[in-house]
C-alpha atoms as a PDB file:
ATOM      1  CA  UNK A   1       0.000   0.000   0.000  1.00  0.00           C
ATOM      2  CA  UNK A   2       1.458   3.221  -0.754  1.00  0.00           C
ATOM      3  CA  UNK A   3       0.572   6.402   1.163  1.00  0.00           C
ATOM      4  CA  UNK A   4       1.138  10.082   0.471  1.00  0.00           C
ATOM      5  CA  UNK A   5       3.631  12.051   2.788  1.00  0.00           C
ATOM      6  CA  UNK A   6       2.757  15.445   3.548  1.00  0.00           C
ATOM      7  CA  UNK A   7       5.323  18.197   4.096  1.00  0.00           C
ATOM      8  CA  UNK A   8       4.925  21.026   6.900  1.00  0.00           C
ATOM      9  CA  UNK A   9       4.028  24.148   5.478  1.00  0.00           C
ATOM     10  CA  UNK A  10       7.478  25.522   5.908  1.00  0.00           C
ATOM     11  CA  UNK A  11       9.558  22.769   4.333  1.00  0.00           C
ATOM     12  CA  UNK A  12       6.942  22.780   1.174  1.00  0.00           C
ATOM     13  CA  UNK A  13       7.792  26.668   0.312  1.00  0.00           C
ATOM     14  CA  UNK A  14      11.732  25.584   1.109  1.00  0.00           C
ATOM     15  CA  UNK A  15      11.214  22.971  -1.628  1.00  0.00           C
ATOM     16  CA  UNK A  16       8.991  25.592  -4.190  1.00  0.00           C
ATOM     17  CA  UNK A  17      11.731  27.975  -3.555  1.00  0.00           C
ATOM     18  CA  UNK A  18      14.707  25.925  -4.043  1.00  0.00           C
ATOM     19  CA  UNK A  19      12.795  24.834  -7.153  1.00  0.00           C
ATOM     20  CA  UNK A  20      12.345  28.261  -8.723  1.00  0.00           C
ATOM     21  CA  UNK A  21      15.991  29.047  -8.056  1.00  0.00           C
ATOM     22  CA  UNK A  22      17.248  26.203  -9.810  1.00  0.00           C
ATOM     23  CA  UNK A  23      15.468  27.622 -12.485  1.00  0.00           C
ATOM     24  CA  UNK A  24      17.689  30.891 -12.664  1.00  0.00           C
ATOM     25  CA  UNK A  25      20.233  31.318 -14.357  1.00  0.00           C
ATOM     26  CA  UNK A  26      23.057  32.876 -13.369  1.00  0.00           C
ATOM     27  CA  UNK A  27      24.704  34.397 -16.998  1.00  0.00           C
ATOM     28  CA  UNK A  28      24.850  37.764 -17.196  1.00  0.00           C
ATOM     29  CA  UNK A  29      24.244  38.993 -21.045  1.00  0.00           C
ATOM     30  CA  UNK A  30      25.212  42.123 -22.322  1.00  0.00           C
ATOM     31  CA  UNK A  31      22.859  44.073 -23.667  1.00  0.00           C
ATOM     32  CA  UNK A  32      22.463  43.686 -27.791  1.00  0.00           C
ATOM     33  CA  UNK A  33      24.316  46.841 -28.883  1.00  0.00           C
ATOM     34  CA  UNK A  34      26.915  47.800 -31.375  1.00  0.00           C
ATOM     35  CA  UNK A  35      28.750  50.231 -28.849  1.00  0.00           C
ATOM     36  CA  UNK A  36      31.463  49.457 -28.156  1.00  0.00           C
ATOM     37  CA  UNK A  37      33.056  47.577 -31.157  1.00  0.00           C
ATOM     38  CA  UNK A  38      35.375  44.786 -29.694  1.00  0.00           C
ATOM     39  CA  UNK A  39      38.906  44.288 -31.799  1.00  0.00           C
ATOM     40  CA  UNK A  40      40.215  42.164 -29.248  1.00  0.00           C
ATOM     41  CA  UNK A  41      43.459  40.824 -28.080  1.00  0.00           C
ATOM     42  CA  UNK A  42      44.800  37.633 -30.129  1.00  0.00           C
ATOM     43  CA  UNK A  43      43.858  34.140 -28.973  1.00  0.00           C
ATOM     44  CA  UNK A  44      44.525  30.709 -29.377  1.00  0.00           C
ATOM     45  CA  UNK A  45      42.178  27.612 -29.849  1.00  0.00           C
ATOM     46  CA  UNK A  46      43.464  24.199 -30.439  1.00  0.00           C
ATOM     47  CA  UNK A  47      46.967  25.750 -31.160  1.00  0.00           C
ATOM     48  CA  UNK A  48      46.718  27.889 -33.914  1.00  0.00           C
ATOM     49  CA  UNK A  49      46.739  31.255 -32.936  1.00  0.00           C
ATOM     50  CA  UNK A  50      44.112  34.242 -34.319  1.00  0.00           C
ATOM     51  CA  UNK A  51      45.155  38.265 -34.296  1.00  0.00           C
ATOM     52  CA  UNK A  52      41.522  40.083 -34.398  1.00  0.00           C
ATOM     53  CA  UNK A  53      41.864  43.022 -36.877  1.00  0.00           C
ATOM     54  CA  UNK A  54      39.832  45.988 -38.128  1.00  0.00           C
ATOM     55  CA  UNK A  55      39.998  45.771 -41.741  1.00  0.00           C
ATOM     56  CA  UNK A  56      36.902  48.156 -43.732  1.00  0.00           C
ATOM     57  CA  UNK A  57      38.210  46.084 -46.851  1.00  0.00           C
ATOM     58  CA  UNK A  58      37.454  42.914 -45.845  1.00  0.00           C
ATOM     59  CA  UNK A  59      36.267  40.688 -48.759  1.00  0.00           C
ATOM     60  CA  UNK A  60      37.549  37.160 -48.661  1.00  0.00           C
ATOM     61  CA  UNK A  61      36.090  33.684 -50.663  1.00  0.00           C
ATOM     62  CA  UNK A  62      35.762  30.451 -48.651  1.00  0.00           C
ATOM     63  CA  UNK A  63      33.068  28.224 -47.110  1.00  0.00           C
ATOM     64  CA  UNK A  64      30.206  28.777 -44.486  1.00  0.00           C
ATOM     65  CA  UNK A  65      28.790  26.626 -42.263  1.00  0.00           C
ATOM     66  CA  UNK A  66      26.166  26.479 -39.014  1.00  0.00           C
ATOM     67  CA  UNK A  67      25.026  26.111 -35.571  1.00  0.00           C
ATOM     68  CA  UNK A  68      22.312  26.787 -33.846  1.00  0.00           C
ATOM     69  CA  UNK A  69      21.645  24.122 -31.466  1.00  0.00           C
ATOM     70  CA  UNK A  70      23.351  26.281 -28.971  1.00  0.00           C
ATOM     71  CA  UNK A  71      20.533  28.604 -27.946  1.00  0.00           C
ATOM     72  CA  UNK A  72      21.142  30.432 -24.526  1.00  0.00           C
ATOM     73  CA  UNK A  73      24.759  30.241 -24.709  1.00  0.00           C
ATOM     74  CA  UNK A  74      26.825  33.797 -24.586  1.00  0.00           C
ATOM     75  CA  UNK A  75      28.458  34.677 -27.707  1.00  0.00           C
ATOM     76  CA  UNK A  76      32.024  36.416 -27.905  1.00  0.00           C
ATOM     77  CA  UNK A  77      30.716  39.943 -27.521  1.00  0.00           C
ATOM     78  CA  UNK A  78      28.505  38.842 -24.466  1.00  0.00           C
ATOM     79  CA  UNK A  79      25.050  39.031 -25.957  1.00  0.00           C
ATOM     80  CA  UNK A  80      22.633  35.867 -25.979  1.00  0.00           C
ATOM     81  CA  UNK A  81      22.645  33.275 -28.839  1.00  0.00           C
ATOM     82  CA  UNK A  82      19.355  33.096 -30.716  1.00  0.00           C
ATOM     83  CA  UNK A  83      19.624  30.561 -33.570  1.00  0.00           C
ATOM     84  CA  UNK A  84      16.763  32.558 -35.491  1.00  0.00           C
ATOM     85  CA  UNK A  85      18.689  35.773 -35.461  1.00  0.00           C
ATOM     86  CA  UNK A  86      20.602  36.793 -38.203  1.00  0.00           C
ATOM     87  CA  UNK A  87      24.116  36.467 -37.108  1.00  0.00           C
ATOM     88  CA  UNK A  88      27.211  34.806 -37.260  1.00  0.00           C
ATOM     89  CA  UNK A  89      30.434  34.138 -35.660  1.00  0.00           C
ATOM     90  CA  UNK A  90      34.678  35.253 -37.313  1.00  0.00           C
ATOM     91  CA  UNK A  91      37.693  34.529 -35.889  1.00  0.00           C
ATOM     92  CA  UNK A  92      39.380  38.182 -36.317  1.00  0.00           C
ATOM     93  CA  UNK A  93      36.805  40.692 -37.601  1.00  0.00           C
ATOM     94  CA  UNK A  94      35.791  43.203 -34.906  1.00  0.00           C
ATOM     95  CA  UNK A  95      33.005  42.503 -33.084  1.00  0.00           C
ATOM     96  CA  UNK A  96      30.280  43.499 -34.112  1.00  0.00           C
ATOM     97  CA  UNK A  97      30.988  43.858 -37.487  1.00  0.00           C
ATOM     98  CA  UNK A  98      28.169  43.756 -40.812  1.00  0.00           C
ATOM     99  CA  UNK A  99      28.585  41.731 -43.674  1.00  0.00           C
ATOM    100  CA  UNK A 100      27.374  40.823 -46.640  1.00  0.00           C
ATOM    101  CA  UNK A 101      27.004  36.711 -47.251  1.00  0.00           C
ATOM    102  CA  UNK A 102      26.777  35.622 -50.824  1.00  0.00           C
ATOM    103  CA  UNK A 103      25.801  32.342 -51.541  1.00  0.00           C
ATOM    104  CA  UNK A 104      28.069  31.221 -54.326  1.00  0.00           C
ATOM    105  CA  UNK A 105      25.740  28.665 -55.741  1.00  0.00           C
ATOM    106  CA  UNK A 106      22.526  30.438 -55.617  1.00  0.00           C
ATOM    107  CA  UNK A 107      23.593  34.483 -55.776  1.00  0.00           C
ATOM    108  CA  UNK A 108      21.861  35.101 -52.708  1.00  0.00           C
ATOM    109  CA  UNK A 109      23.129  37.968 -50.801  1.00  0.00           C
ATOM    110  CA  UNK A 110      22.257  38.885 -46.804  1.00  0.00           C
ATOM    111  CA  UNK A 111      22.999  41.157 -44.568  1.00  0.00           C
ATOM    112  CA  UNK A 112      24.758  39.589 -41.040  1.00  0.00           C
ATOM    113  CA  UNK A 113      25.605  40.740 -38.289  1.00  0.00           C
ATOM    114  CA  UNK A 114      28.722  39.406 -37.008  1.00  0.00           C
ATOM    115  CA  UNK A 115      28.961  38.802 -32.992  1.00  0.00           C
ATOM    116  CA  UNK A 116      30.776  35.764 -32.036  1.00  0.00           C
ATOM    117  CA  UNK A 117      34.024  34.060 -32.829  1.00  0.00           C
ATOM    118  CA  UNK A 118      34.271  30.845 -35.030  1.00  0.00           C
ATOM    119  CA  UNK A 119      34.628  29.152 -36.501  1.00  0.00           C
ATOM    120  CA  UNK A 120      37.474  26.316 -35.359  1.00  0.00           C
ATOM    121  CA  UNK A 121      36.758  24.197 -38.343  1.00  0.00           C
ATOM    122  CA  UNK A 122      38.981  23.302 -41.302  1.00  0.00           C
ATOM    123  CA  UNK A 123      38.067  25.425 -44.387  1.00  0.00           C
ATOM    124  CA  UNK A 124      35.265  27.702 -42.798  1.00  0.00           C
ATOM    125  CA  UNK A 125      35.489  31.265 -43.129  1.00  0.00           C
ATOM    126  CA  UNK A 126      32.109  31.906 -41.831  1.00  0.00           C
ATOM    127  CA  UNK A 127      29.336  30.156 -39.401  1.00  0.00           C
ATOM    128  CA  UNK A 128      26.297  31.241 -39.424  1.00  0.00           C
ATOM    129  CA  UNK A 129      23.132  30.924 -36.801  1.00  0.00           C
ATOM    130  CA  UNK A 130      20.308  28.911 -37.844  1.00  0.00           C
ATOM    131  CA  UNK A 131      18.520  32.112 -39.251  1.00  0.00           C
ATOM    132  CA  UNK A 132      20.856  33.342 -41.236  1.00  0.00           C
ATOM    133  CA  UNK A 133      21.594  29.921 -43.145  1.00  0.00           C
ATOM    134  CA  UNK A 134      17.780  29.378 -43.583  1.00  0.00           C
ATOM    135  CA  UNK A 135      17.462  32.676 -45.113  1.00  0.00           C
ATOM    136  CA  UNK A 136      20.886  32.477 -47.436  1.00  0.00           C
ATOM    137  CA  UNK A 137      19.017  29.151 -48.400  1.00  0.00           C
ATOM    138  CA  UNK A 138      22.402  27.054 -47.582  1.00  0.00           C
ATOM    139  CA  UNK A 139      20.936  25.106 -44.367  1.00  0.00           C
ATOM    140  CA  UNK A 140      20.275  21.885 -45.925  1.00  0.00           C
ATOM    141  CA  UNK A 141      23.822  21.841 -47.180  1.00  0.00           C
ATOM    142  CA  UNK A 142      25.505  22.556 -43.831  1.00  0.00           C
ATOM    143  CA  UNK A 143      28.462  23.893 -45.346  1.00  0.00           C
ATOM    144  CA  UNK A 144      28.433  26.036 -48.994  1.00  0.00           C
ATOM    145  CA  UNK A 145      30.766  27.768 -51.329  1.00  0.00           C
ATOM    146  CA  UNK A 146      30.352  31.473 -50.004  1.00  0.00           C
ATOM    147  CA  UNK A 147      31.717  35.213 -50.196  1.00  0.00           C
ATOM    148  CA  UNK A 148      31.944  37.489 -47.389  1.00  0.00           C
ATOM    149  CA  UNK A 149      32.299  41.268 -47.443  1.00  0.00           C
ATOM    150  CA  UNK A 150      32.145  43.747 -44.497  1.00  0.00           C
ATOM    151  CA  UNK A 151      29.722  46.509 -45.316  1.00  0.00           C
ATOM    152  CA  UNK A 152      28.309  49.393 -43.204  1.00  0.00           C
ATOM    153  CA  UNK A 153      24.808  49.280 -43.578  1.00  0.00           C
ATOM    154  CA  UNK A 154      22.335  52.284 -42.646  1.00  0.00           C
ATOM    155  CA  UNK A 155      21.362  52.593 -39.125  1.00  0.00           C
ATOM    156  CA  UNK A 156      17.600  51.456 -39.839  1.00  0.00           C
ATOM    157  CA  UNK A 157      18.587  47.799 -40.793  1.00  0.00           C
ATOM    158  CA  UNK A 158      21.492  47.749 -38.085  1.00  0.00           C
ATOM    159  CA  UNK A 159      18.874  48.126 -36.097  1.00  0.00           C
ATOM    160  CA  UNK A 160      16.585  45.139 -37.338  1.00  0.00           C
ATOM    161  CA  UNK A 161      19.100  43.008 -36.931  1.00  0.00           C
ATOM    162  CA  UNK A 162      19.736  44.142 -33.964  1.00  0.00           C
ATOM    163  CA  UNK A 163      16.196  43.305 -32.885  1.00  0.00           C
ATOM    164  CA  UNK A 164      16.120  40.050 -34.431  1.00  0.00           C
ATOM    165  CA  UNK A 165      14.529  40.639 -37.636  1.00  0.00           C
ATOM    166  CA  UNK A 166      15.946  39.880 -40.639  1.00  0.00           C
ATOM    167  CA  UNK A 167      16.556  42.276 -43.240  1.00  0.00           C
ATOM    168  CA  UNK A 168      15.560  41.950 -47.077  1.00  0.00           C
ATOM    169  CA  UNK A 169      18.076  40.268 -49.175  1.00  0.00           C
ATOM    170  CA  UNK A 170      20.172  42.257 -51.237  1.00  0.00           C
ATOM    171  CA  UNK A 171      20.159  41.965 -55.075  1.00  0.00           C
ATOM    172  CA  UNK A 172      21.217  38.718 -56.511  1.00  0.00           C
ATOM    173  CA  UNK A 173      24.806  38.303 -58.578  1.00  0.00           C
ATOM    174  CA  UNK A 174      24.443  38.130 -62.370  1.00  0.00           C
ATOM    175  CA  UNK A 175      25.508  34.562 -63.164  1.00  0.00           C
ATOM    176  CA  UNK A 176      28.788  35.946 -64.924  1.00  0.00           C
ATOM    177  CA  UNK A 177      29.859  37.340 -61.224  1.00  0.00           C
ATOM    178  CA  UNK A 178      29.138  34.378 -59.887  1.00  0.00           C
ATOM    179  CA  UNK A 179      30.945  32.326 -62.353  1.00  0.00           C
ATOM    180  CA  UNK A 180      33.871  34.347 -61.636  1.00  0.00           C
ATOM    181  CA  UNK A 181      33.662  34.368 -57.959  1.00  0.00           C
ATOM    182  CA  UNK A 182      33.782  30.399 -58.526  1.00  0.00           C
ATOM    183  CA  UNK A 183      36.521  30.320 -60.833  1.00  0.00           C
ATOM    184  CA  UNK A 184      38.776  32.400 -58.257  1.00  0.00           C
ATOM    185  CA  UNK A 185      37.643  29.986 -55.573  1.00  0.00           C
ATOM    186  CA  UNK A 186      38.650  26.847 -57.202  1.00  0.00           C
ATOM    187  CA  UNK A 187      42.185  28.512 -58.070  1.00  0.00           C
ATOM    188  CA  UNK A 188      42.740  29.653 -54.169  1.00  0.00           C
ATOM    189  CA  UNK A 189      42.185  25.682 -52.932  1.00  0.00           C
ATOM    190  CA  UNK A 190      44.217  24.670 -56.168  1.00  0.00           C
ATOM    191  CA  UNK A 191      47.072  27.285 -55.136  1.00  0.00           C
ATOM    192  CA  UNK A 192      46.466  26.125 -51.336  1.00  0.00           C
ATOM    193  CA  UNK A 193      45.448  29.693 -50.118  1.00  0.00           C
ATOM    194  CA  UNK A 194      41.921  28.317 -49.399  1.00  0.00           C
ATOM    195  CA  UNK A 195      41.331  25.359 -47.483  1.00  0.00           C
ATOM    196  CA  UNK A 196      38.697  22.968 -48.493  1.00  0.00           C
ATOM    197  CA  UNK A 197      36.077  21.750 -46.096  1.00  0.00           C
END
């Protein structure tokens, strides 16, 4: 026979409160914000070392990938990660930082806002949250031929993505640009100055 034990009054709120605490957390985000912008000191992960760098001409050919099972974690720059956001993580542009993601397959172009470092993976120039892969149409892939360009966008889309919303994608490449975007790809991993996934 089982029977039900009943708790004094005072021991059941101990338990209801001890239950609500473990529910806090204790990470303290920083507010999303693109003041200050974050160089950064140079780092190491799994022995290769990166030198963060401000660099307005930033425009570099290589392959993106993405996460985005990671929701809740704290990015580099200290905000919260929400996979559906548009924004992605670089081992040694400022932080943030905008760019422009073209898809080199498709000629889709978006607008991301860069706030985390990564990626640590062989070949990857570029990871991108769960939103920002869905909308540059490269999800299903997991990892696809890409170019990435920092831009400084007006305030009024800064702003959406700083507020989670995506912003419209930008014109599509003419298939000529894209062919030649492709061509110079395939000669950097044939001349070893891009790595392949």
């Amino acid at each position: 026979m089982i029977t039900s034990a009943r708790l004094p009054p005072q021991a059941a709120a101990l338990a209801i409160a001890a239950l609500a605490l473990a529910g806090c957390s204790t990470t303290s985000y920083r507010p999303v914000s693109d003041t200050p912008v974050v160089v950064g000191k140079p780092y190491a992960v799994r022995g290769v070392t990166y030198r963060p760098a401000a660099d307005p001409t930033f425009d570099v050919l290589g392959y993106a990938s993405w996460y985005g099972f990671e929701s809740g974690n704290q990015v580099a720059l200290g905000e919260r990660f929400r996979p559906k956001w548009i924004t992605g993580a670089h081992t040694t542009l400022p932080l943030p930082t905008y760019v422009e993601v073209t898809a080199l397959e498709t000629g889709r172009t978006i607008l991301v806002r860069i706030n985390d470092r990564g990626p640590f993976a062989r070949g990857r120039i570029i990871d991108l949250s769960r939103g920002a892969a869905e909308q540059l149409g490269i999800r299903s892939t997991g990892v696809a031929a890409v170019r990435v360009r920092r831009v400084d966008p007006p305030e009024k889309e800064r702003a959406r993505l700083r507020a989670g919303k995506a912003v419209p994608e930008r014109p599509r490449l003419s298939e000529a640009a894209l062919a030649s975007l492709r061509a110079q790809l395939a000669d950097g991993v044939r001349q070893g100055l891009v790595q392949a996934p």
